[in-house]
Protein backbone atom coordinates (compact mmCIF):
# COMPACT_ATOMS: atom_id res chain seq x y z
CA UNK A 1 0.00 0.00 0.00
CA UNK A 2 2.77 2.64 0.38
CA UNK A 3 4.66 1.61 -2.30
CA UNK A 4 0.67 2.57 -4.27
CA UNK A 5 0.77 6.23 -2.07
CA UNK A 6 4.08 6.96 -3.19
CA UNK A 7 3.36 6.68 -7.16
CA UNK A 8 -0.02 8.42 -6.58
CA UNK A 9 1.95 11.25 -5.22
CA UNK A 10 4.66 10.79 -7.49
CA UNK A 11 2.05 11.12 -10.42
CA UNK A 12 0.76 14.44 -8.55
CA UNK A 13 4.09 15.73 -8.61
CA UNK A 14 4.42 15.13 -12.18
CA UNK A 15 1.64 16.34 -12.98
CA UNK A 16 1.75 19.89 -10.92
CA UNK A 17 5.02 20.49 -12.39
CA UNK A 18 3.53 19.67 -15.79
CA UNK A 19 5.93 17.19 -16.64
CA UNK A 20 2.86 14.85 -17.80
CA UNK A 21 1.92 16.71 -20.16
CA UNK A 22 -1.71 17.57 -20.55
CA UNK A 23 -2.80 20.03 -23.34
CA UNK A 24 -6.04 21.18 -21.05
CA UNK A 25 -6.13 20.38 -16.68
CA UNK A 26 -9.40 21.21 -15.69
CA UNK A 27 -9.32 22.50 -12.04
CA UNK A 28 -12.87 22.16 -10.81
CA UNK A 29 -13.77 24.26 -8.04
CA UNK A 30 -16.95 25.89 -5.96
CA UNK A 31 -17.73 27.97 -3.36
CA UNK A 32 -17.03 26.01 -0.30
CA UNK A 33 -13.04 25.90 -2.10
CA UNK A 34 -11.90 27.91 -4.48
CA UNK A 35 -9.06 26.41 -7.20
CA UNK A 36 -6.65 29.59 -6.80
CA UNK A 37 -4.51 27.14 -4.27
CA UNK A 38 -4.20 24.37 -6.94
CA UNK A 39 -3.51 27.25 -9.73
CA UNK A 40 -0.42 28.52 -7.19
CA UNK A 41 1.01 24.92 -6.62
CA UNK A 42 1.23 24.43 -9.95
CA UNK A 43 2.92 27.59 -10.66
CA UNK A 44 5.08 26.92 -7.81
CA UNK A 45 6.12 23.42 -9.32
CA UNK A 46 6.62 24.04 -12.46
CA UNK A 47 8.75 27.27 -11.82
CA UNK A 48 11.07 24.69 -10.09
CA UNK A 49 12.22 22.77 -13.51
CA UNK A 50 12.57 26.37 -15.46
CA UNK A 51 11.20 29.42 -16.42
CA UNK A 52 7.46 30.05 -17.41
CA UNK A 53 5.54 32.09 -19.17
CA UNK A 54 1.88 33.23 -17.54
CA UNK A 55 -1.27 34.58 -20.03
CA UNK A 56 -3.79 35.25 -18.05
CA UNK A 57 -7.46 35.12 -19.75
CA UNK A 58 -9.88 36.95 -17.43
CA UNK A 59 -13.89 36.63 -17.65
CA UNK A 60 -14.17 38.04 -14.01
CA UNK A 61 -10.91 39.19 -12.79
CA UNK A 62 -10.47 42.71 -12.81
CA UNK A 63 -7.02 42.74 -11.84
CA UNK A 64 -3.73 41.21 -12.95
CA UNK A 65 -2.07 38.77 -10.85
CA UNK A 66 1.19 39.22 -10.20
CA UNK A 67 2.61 36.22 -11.83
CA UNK A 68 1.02 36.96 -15.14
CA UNK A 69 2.74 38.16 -17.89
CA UNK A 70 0.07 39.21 -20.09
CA UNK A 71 -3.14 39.57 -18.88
CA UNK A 72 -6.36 39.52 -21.14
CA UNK A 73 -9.64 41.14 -20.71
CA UNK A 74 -12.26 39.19 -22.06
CA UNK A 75 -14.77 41.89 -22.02
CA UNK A 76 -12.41 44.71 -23.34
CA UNK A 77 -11.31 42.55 -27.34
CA UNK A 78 -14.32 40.09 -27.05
CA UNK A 79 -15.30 36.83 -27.41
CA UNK A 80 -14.71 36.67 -31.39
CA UNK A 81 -11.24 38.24 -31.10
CA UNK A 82 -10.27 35.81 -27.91
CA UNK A 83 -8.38 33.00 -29.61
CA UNK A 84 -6.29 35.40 -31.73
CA UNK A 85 -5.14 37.21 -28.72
CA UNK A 86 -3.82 34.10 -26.74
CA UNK A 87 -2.24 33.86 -30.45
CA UNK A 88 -0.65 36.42 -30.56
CA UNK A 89 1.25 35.92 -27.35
CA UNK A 90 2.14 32.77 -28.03
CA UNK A 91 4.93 31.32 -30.24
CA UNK A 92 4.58 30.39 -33.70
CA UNK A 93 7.20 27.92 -34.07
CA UNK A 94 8.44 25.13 -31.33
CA UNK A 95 10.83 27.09 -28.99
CA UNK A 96 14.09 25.91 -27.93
CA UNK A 97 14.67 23.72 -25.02
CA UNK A 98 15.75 27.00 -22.93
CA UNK A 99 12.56 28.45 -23.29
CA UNK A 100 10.32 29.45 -20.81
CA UNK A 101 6.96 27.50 -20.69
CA UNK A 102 3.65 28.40 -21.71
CA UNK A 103 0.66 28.60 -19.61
CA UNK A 104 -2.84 29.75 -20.32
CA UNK A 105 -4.82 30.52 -17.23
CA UNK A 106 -8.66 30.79 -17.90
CA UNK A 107 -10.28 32.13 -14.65
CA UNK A 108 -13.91 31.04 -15.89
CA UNK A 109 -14.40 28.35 -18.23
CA UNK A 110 -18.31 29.12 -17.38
CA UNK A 111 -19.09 32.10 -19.69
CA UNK A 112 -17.23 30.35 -22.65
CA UNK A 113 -20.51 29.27 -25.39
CA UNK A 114 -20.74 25.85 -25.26
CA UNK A 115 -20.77 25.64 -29.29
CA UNK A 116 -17.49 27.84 -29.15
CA UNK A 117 -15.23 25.24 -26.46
CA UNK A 118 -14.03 22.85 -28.74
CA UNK A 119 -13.07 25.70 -31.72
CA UNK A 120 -11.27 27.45 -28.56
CA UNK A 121 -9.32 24.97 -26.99
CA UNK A 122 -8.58 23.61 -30.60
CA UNK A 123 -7.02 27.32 -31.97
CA UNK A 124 -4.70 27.86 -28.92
CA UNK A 125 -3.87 23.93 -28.14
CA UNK A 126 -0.38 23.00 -28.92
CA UNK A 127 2.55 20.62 -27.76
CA UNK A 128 4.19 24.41 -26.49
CA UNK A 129 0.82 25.45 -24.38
CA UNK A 130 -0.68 24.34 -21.48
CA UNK A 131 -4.52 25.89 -20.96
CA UNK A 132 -5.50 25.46 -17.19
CA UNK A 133 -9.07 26.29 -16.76
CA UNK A 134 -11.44 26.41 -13.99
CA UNK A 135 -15.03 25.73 -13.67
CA UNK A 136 -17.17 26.81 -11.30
CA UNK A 137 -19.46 23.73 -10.28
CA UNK A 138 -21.70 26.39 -8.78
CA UNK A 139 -22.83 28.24 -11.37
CA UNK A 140 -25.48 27.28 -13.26
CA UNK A 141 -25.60 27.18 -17.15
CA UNK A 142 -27.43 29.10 -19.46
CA UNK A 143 -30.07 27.55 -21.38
CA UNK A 144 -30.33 28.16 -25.40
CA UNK A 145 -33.17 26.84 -26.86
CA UNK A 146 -31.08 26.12 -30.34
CA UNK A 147 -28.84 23.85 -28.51
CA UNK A 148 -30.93 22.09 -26.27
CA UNK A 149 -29.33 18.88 -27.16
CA UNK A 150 -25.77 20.24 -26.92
CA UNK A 151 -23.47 18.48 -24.42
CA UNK A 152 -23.48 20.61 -21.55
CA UNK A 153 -19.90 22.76 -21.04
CA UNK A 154 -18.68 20.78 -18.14
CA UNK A 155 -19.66 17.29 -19.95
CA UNK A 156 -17.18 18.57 -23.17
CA UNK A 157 -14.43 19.59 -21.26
CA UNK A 158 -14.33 16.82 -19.31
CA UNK A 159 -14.00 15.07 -22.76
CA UNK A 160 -10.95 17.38 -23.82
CA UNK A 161 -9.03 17.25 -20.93
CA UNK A 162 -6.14 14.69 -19.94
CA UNK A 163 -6.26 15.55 -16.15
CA UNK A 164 -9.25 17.25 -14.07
CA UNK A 165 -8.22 18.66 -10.51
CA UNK A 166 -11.21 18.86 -7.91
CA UNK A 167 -11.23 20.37 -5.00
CA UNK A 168 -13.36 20.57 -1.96
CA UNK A 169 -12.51 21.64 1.54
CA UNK A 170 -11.43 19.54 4.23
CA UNK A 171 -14.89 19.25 6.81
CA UNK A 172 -14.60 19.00 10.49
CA UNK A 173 -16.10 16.52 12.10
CA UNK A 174 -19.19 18.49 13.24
CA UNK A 175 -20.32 19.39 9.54
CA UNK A 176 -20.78 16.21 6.60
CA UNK A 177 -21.08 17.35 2.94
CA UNK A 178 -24.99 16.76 3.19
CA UNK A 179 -25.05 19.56 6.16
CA UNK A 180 -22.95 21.49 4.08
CA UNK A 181 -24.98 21.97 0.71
CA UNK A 182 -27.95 22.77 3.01
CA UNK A 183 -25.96 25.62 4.38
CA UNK A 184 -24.27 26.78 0.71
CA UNK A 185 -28.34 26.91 -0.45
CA UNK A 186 -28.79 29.16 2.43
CA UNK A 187 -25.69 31.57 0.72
CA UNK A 188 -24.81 30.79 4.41
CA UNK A 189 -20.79 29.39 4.56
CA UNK A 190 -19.43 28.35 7.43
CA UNK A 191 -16.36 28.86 9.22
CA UNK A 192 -12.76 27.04 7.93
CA UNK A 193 -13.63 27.02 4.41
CA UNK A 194 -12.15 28.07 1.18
CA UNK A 195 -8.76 27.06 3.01
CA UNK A 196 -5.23 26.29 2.22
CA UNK A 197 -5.61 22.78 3.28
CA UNK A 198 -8.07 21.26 1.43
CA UNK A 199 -8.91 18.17 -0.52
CA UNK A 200 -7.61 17.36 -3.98
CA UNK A 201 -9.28 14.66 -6.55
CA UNK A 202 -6.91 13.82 -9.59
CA UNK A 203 -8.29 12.21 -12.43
CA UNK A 204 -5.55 11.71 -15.04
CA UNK A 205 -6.71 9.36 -18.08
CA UNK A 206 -3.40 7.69 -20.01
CA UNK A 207 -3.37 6.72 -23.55
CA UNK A 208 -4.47 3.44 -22.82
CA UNK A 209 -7.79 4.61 -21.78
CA UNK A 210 -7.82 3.77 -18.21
CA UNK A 211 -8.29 6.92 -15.36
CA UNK A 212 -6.39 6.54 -12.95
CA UNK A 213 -8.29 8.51 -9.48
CA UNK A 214 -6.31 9.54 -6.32
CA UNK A 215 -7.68 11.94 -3.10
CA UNK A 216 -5.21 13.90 -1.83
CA UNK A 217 -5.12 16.11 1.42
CA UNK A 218 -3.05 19.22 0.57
CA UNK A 219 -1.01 21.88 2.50
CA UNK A 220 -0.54 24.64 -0.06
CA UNK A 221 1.29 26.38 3.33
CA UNK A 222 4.00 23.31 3.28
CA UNK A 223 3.60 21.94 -0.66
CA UNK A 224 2.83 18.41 1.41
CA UNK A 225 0.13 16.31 -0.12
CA UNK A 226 -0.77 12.85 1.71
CA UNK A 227 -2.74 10.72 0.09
CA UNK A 228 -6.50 9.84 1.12
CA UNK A 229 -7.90 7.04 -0.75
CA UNK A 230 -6.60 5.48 -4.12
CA UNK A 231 -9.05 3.48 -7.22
CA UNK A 232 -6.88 1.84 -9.22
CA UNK A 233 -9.15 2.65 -12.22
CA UNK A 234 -12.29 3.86 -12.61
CA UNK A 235 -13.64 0.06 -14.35
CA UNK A 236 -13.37 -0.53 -10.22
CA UNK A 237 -16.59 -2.06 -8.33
CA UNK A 238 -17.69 -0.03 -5.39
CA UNK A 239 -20.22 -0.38 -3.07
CA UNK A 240 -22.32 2.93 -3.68
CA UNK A 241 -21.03 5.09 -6.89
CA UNK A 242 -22.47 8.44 -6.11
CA UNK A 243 -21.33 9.66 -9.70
CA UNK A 244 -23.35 6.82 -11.39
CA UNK A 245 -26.79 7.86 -9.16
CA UNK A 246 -26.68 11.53 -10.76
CA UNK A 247 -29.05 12.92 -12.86
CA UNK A 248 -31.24 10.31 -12.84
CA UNK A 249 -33.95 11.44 -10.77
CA UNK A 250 -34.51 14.64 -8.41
CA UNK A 251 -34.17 13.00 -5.52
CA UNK A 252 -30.73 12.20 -3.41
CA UNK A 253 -30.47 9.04 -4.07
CA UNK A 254 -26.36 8.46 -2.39
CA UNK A 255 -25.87 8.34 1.23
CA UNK A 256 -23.49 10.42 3.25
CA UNK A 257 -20.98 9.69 5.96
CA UNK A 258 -23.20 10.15 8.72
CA UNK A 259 -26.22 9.19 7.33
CA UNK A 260 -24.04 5.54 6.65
CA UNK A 261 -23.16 5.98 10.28
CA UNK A 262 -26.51 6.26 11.58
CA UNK A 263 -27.74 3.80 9.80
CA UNK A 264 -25.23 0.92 10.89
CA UNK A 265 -26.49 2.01 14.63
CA UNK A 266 -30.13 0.58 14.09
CA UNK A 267 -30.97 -2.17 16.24
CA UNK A 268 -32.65 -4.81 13.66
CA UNK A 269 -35.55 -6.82 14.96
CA UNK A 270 -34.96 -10.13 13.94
CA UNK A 271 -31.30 -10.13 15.91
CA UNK A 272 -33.54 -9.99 18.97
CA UNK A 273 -35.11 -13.08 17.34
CA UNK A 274 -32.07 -14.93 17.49
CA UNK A 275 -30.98 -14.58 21.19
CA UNK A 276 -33.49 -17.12 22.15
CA UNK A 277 -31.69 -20.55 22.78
CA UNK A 278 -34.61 -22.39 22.23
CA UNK A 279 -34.08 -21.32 18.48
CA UNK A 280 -36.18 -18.83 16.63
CA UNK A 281 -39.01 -16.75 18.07
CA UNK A 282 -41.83 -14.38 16.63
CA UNK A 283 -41.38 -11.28 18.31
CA UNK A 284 -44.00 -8.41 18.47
CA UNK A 285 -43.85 -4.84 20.11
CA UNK A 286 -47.49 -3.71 21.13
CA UNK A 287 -48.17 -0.44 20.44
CA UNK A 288 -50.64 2.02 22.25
CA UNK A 289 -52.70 2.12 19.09
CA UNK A 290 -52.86 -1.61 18.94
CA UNK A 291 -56.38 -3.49 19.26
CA UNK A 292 -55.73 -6.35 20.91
CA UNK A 293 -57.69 -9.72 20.86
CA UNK A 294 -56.85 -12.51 23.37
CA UNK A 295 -59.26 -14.86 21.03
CA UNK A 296 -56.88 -16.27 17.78
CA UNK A 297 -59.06 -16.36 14.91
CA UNK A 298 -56.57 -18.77 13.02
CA UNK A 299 -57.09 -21.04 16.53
CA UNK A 300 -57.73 -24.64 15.26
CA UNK A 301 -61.68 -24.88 16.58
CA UNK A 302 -60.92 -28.85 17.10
């Protein structure tokens, strides 16, 4: 088993410092953890094997970070003009080994049509570029009439990208993910969130077509990450697949940690059945509401 934790992180590693390459990592975030933590380790491992080169493509960002090189308004050349921007900044031939990377930060893949992703991705993609977008699981997306059938924008980049970084927040023991929604409904977020220890879900899929899934608990404070729990694949049997029970009806149809917990404290009936030493027994708890007859009307008249 550690010899498993130690190529997980080993493959996190890799894959922060963008040495497995991935033309589009998806960082998937919300508003109980935000992905700015994941963007900064990544920054802060791949500065580590050589120079980089930051473009910064901002739907909601008003300012520039400080480790951007260029930054790009969205609002201020437009949507049509987007992909020949990046363009522009990046190179036109393959660089020289001395060269500085090239990273495209996307702060919102949200507001990006979801007939215009795949034209996107495919004008600035290269073996030069890595694109690191986030989505915000949050927001909702708009509905067009015209494309009612369309995949949605999560469903096609999920298709497009290599590697997909999720992150949620680490919860105390006092608050389980189903208290938590209830709360984020509310617009009400409790303490010790959006944090610099949080959780971390890799998914990285290799040219073989398996997806390889590790949980990781991060310290963006220390760059220490520990895995949680590893699936060798994602063709793995499991017990309850909460991924596989969405969408497929309104109701919550997976069961949380406490709600598992809970449920393995019920005292079943028939155990009580099978205390007797005499062997099995019928055993029946009267209720107030009960009418009671001491005359058996299945009593054998003979």
């Amino acid at each position: 088993m550690s010899g498993s934790n130690s190529n997980a992180t080993i493959l996190l590693k890799r894959v922060l410092s963008l040495n497995e390459f991935s033309p589009l990592i998806l960082c998937i975030d919300s508003i109980a953890q935000t992905a700015n933590y994941v963007l900064e380790e990544i920054l802060y491992n791949a500065s580590k094997n050589g120079q980089i080169s930051v473009i910064y493509v901002s739907f909601e960002s008003v300012n520039c970070p400080s480790y951007a090189a260029k930054f790009i308004d969205v609002e201020s050349v437009g949507f049509s003009r987007l992909s020949q921007a990046i363009s522009s900044y990046l190179p036109s031939s393959p660089p020289a080994t001395s060269s500085p990377k090239h990273i495209v930060i996307v702060d919102s893949m949200n507001h990006i049509p979801k007939n215009q992703v795949a034209q996107l991705m495919a004008s600035i993609s290269s073996k030069n570029v890595t694109v690191l977008g986030v989505y915000h699981r949050d927001i909702p997306e708009i509905s067009d009439p015209t494309l009612e059938h369309y995949p949605s924008v999560l469903s096609l980049l999920y298709f497009m990208a290599t590697t997909v970084l999720e992150v949620n927040p680490i919860l105390s023991n006092d608050l389980d993910e189903e208290e938590l929604k209830d709360e984020l409904v509310k617009y009400l977020i409790p303490r010790g969130l959006n944090n610099s220890k949080f959780q971390l879900t890799l998914t990285n899929r290799r040219k073989s077509g398996r997806s390889l899934i590790h949980n990781f608990y991060v310290d963006s404070n220390t760059h220490n990450y520990e895995v949680v729990r590893e699936i060798k694949d994602d063709d793995q049997d499991e017990d309850e697949n909460p991924e596989a029970l969405q969408d497929l009806t309104t109701f919550n149809l997976s069961t949380s940690t406490k709600q598992k917990i809970a449920k393995d404290q019920v005292a079943l009936p028939f155990l009580e059945a099978q205390s007797f030493n005499t062997g099995g027994a019928i055993v029946y708890q009267f209720e107030k509401d009960d009418d009671y007859d001491e005359e058996d009307p299945y009593e054998d008249p003979f």
